[in-house]
C-alpha atoms as a PDB file:
ATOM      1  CA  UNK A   1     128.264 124.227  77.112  1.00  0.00           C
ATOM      2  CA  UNK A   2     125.458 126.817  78.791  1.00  0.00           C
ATOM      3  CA  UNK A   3     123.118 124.026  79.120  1.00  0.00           C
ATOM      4  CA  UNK A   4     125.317 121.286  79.700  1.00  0.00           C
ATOM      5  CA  UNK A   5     126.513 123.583  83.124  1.00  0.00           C
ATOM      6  CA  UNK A   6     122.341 123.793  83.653  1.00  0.00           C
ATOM      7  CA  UNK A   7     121.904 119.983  83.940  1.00  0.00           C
ATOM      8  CA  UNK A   8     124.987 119.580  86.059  1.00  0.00           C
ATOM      9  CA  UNK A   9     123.891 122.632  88.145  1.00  0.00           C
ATOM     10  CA  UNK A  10     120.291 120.652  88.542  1.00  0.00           C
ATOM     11  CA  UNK A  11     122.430 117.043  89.884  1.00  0.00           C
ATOM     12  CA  UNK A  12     124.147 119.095  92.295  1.00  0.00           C
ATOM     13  CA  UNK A  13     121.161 120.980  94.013  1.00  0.00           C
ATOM     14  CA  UNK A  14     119.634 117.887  93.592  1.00  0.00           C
ATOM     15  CA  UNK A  15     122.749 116.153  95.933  1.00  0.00           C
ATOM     16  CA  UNK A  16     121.990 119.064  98.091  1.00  0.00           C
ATOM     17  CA  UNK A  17     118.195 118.693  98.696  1.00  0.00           C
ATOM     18  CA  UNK A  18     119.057 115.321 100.070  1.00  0.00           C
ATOM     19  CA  UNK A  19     121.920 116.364 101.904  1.00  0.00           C
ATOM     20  CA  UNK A  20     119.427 119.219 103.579  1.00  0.00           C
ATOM     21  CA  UNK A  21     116.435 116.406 104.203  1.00  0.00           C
ATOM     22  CA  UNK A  22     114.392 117.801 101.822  1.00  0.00           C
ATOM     23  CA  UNK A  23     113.669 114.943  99.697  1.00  0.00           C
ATOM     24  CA  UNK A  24     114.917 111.393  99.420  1.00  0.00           C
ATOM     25  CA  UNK A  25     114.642 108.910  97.649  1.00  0.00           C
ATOM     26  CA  UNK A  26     112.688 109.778  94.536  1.00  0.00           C
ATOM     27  CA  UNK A  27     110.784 111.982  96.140  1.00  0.00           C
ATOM     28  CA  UNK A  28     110.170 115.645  94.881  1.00  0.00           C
ATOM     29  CA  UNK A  29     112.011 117.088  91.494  1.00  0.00           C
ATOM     30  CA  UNK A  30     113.453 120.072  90.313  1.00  0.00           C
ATOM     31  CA  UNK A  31     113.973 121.898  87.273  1.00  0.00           C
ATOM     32  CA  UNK A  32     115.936 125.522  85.878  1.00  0.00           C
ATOM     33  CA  UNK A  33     114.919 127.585  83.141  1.00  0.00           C
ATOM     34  CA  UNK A  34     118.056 128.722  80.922  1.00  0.00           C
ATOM     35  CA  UNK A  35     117.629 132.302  81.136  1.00  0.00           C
ATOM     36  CA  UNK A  36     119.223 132.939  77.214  1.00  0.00           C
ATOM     37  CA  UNK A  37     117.329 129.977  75.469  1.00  0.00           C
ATOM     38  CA  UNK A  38     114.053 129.308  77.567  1.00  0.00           C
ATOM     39  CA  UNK A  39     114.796 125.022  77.433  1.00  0.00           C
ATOM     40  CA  UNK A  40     113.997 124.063  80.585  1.00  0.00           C
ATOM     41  CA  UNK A  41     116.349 121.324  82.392  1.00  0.00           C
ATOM     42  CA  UNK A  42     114.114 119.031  84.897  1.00  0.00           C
ATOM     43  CA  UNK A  43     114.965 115.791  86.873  1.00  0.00           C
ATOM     44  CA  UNK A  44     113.949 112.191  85.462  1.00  0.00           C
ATOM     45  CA  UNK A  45     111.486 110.421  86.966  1.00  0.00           C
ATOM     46  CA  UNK A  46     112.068 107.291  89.235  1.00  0.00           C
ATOM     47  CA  UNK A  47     115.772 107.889  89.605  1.00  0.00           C
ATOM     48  CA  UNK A  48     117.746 108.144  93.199  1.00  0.00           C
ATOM     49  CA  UNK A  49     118.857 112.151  93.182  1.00  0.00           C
ATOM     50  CA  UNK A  50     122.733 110.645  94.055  1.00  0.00           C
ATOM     51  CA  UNK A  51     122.289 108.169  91.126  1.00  0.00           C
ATOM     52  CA  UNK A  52     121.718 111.107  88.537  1.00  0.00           C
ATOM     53  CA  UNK A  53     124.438 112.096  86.044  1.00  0.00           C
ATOM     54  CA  UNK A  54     124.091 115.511  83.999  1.00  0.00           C
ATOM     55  CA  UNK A  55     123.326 113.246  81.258  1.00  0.00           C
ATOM     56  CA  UNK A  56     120.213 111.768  82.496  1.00  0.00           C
ATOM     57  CA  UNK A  57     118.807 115.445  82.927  1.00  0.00           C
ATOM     58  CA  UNK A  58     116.218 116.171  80.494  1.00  0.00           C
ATOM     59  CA  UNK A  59     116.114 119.245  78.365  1.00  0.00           C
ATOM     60  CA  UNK A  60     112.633 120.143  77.423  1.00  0.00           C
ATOM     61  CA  UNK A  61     111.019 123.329  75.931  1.00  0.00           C
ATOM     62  CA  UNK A  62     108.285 125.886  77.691  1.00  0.00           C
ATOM     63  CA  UNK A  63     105.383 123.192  76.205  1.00  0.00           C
ATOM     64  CA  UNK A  64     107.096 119.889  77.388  1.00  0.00           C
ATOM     65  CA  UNK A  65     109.079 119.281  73.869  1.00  0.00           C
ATOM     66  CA  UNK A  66     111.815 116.552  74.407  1.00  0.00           C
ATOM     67  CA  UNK A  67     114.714 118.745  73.231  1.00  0.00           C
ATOM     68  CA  UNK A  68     117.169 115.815  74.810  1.00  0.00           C
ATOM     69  CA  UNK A  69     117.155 113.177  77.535  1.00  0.00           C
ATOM     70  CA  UNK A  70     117.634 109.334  78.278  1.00  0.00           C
ATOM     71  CA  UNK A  71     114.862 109.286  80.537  1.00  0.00           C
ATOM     72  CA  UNK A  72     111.161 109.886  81.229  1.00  0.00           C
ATOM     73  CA  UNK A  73     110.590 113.188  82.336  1.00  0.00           C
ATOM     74  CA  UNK A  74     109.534 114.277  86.631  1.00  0.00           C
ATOM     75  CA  UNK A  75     105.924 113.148  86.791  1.00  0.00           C
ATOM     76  CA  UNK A  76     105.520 116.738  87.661  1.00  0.00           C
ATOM     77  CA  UNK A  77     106.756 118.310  84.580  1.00  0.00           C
ATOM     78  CA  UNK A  78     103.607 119.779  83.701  1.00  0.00           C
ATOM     79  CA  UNK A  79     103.040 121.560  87.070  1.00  0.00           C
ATOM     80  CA  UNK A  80     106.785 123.084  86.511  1.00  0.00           C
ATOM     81  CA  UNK A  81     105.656 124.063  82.824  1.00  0.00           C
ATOM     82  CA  UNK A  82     102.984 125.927  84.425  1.00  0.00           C
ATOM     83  CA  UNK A  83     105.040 128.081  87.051  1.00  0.00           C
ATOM     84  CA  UNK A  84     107.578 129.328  83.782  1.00  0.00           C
ATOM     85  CA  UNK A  85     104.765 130.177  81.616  1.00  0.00           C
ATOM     86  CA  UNK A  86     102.642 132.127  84.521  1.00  0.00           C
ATOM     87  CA  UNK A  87     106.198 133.239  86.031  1.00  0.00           C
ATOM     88  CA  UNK A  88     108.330 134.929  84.055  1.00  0.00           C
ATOM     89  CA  UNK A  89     110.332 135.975  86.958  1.00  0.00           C
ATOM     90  CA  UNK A  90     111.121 132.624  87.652  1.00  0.00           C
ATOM     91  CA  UNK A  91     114.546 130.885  86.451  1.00  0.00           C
ATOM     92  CA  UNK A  92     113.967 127.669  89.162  1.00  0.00           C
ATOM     93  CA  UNK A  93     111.920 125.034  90.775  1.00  0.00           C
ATOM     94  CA  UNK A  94     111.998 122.901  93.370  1.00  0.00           C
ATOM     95  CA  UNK A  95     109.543 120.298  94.870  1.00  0.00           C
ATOM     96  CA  UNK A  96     109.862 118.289  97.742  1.00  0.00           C
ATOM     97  CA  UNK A  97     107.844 116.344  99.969  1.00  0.00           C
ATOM     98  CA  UNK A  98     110.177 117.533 103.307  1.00  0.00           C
ATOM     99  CA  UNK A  99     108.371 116.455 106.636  1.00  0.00           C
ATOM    100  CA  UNK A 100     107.588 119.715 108.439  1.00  0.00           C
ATOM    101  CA  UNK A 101     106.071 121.571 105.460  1.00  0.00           C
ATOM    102  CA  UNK A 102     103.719 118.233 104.404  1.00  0.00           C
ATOM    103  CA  UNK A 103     102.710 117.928 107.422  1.00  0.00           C
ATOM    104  CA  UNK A 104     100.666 121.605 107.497  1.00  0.00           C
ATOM    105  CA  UNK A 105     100.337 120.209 103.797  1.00  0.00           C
ATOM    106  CA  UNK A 106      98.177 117.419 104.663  1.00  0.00           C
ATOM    107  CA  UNK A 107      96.424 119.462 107.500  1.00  0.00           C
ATOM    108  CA  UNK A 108      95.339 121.770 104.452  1.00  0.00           C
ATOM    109  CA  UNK A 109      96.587 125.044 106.793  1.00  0.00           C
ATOM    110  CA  UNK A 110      98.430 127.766 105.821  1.00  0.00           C
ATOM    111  CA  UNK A 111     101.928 128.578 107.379  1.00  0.00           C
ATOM    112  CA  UNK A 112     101.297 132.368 108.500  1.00  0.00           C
ATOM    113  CA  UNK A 113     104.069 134.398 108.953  1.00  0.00           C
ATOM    114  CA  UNK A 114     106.213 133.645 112.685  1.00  0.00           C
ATOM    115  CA  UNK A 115     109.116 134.406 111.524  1.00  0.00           C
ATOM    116  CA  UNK A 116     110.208 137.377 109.385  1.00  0.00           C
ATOM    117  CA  UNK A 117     112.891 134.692 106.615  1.00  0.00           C
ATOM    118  CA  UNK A 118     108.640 134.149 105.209  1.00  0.00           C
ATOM    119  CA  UNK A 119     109.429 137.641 103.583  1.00  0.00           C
ATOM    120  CA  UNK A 120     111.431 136.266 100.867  1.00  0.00           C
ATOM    121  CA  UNK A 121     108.065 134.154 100.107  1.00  0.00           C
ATOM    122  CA  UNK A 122     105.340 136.000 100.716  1.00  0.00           C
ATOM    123  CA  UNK A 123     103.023 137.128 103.546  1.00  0.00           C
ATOM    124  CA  UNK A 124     101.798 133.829 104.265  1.00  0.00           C
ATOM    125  CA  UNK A 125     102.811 129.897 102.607  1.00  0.00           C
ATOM    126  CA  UNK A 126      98.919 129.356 101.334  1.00  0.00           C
ATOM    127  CA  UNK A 127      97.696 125.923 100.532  1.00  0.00           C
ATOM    128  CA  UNK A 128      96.891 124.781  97.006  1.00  0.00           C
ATOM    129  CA  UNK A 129      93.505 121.952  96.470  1.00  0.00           C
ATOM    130  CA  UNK A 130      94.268 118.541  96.726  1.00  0.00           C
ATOM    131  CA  UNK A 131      94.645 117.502  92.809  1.00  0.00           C
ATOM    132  CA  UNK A 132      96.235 114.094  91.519  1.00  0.00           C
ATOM    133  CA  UNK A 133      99.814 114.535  91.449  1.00  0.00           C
ATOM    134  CA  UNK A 134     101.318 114.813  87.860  1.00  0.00           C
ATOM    135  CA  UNK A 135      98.221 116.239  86.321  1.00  0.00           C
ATOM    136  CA  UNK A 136      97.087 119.687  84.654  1.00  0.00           C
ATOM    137  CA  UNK A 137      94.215 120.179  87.148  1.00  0.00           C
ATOM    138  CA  UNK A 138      97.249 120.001  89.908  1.00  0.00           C
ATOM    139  CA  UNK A 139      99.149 122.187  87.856  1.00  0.00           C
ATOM    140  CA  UNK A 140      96.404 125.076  87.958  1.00  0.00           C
ATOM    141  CA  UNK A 141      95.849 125.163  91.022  1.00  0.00           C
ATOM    142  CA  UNK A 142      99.425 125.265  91.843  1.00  0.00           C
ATOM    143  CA  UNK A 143      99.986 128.622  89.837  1.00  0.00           C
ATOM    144  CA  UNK A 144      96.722 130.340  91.071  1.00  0.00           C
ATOM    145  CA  UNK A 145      97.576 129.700  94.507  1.00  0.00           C
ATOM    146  CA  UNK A 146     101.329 130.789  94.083  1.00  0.00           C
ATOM    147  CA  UNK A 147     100.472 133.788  92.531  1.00  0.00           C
ATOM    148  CA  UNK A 148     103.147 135.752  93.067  1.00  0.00           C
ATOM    149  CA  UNK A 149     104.688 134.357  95.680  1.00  0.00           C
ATOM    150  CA  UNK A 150     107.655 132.392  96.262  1.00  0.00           C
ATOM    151  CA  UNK A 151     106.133 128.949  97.966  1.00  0.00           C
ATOM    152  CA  UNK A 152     103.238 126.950  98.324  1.00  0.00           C
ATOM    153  CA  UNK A 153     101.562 123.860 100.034  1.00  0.00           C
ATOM    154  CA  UNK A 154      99.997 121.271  97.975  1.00  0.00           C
ATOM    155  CA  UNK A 155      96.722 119.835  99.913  1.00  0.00           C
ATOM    156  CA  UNK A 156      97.748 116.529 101.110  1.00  0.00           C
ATOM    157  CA  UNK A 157     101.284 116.295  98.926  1.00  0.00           C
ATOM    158  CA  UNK A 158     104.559 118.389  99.556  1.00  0.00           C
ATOM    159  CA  UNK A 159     105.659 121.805  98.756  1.00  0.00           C
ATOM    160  CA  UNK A 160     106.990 123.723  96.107  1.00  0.00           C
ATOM    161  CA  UNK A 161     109.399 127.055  95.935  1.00  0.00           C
ATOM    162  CA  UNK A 162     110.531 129.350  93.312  1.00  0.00           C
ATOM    163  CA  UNK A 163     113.113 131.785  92.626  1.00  0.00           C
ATOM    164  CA  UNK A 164     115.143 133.665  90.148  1.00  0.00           C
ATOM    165  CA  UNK A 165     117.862 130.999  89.960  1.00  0.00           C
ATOM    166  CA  UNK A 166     118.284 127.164  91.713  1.00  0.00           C
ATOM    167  CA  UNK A 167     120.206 128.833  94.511  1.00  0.00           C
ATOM    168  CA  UNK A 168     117.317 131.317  95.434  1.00  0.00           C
ATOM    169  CA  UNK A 169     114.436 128.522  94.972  1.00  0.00           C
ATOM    170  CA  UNK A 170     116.330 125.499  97.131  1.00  0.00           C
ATOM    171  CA  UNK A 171     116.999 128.861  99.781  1.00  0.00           C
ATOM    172  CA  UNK A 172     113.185 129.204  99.660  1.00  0.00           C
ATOM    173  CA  UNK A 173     112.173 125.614  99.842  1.00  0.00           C
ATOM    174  CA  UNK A 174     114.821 125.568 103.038  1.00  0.00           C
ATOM    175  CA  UNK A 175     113.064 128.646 104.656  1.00  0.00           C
ATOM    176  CA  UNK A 176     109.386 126.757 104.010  1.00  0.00           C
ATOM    177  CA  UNK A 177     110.887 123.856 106.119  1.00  0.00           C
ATOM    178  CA  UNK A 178     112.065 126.159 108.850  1.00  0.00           C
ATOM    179  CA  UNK A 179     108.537 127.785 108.909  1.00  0.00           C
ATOM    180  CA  UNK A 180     106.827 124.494 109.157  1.00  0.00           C
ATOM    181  CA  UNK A 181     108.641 123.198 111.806  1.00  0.00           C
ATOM    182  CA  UNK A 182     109.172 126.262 113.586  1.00  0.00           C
ATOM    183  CA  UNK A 183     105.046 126.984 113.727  1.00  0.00           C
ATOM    184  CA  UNK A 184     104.221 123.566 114.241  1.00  0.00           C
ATOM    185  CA  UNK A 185     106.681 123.696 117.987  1.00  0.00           C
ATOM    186  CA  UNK A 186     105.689 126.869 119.090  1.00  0.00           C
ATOM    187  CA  UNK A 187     102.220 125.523 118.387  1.00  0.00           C
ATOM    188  CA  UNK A 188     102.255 122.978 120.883  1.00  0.00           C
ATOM    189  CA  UNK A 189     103.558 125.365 123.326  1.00  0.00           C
ATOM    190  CA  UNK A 190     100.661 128.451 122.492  1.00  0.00           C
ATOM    191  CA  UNK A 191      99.653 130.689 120.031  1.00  0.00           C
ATOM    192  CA  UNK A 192     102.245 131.979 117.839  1.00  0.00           C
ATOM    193  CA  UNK A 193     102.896 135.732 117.562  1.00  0.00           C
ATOM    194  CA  UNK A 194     102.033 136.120 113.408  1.00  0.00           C
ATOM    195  CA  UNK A 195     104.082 139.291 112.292  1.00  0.00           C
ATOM    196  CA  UNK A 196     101.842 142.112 110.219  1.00  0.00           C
ATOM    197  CA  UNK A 197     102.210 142.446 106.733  1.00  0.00           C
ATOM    198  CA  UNK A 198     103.146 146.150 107.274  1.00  0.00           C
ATOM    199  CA  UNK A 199     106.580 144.379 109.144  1.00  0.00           C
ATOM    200  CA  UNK A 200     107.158 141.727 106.193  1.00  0.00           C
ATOM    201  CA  UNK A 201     107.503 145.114 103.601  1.00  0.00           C
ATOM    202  CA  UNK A 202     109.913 146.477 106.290  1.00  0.00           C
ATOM    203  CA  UNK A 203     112.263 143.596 106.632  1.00  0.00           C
ATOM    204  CA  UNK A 204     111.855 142.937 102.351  1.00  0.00           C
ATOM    205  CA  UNK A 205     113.007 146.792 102.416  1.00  0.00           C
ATOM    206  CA  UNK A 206     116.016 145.992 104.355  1.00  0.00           C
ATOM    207  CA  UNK A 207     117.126 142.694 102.597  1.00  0.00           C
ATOM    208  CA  UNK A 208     116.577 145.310  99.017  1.00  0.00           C
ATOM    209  CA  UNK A 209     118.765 148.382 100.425  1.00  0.00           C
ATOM    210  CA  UNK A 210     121.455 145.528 101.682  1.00  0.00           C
ATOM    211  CA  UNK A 211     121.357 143.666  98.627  1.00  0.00           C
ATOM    212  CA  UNK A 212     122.184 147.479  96.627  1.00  0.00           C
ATOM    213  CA  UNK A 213     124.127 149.135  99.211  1.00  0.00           C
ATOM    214  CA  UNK A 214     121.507 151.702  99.620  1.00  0.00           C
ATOM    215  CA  UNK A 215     119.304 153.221 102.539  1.00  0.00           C
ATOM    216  CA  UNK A 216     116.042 151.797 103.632  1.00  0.00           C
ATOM    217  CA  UNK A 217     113.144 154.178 102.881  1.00  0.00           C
ATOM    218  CA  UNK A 218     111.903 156.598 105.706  1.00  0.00           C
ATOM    219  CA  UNK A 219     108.129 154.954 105.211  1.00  0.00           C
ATOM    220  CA  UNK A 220     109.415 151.667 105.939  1.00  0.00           C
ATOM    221  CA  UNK A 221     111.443 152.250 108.899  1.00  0.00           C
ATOM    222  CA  UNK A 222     110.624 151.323 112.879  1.00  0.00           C
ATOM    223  CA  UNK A 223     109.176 153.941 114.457  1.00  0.00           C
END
């Protein structure tokens, strides 16, 4: 039943994407790691996102193990495989190919941070090398680039964003779009204002003491 609610819970963020012009199409793919078991449930390839039933979700292990599915398996499977192993931290992942983000995607420039929402992500959305999609060279780079952060460009391709569950990692790849879009305007109009790192801890220190109910620390208050 746990991972039968995991491959419905991946058709309805799927829906969602689409819904939020993220992806369409077959564009982009997403998968979730079951936090008790480790299988991994990940989007077939080649098949509309409203078209996809929990049953044509693929379960698949941490080395790309058919455990069950009807279909082949995201062309990017590999490159997700690579963000669980690295990123233990990580329970989801979505990739899209959404307009605003590809576009500084195909420029091969960074989205720096304009607007404090980058905090959930990192200090910056960096770019990762133009590989062939679906590969293990494209996979690499993907997680060395990531790091530890919550998003990144691929040269030339789309985007992809992380988090601790499918909520947190389409909320991510929804904040990336924002970015894009939001750097790429004020561009046009003159140089965007790019907020210090020491500001990015600040407002990460607020979103933690909301998120427990606590205080924010002394060292990372405004002055």
């Amino acid at each position: 039943m746990r991972l039968e609610a995991l491959r419905a819970a991946i058709v309805d963020a799927g829906r969602e994407l689409e819904r939020a012009r993220l992806v369409e199409g077959t564009s982009g793919n997403l998968s979730a790691r079951d936090p008790a078991g480790g299988t991994i449930a990940i989007t077939p390839g080649s098949v509309e996102y409203r078209r996809i039933h929990p049953a044509d979700v693929l379960l698949v292990d941490v080395d790309g193990n058919l455990e069950e599915g009807l279909h082949e398996p995201s062309s990017e499977l590999s490159m997700h495989l690579a963000v669980y192993r690295r990123r233990p931290d990580v329970g989801a992942v979505v990739h899209t190919h959404s307009r605003w983000a590809t576009t500084w995607a195909v420029l091969g420039r960074e989205i720096p941070a304009v607007h404090y929402v980058i905090a959930s992500i990192g200090y910056s959305v960096g770019v990762a090398p133009y590989a062939t999609f679906g590969t293990e060279e494209l996979a690499r780079k993907v997680v060395s680039t990531l790091a530890a952060d919550n998003a990144v460009l691929l040269a030339s391709h789309g985007v992809l964003a992380v988090g601790a569950d499918l909520r947190a990692a389409f909320e991510n790849a929804v904040r990336v779009e924002f970015l894009a879009e939001v750097y790429w305007k004020a561009s046009r109009i003159g140089a965007p204002v790019v907020l210090p790192p020491e500001e990015i801890d600040r407002v990460r220190a607020q979103a933690a003491a909301k998120r427990t109910g606590g205080s924010i620390p002394e060292t990372t208050r405004n002055a």
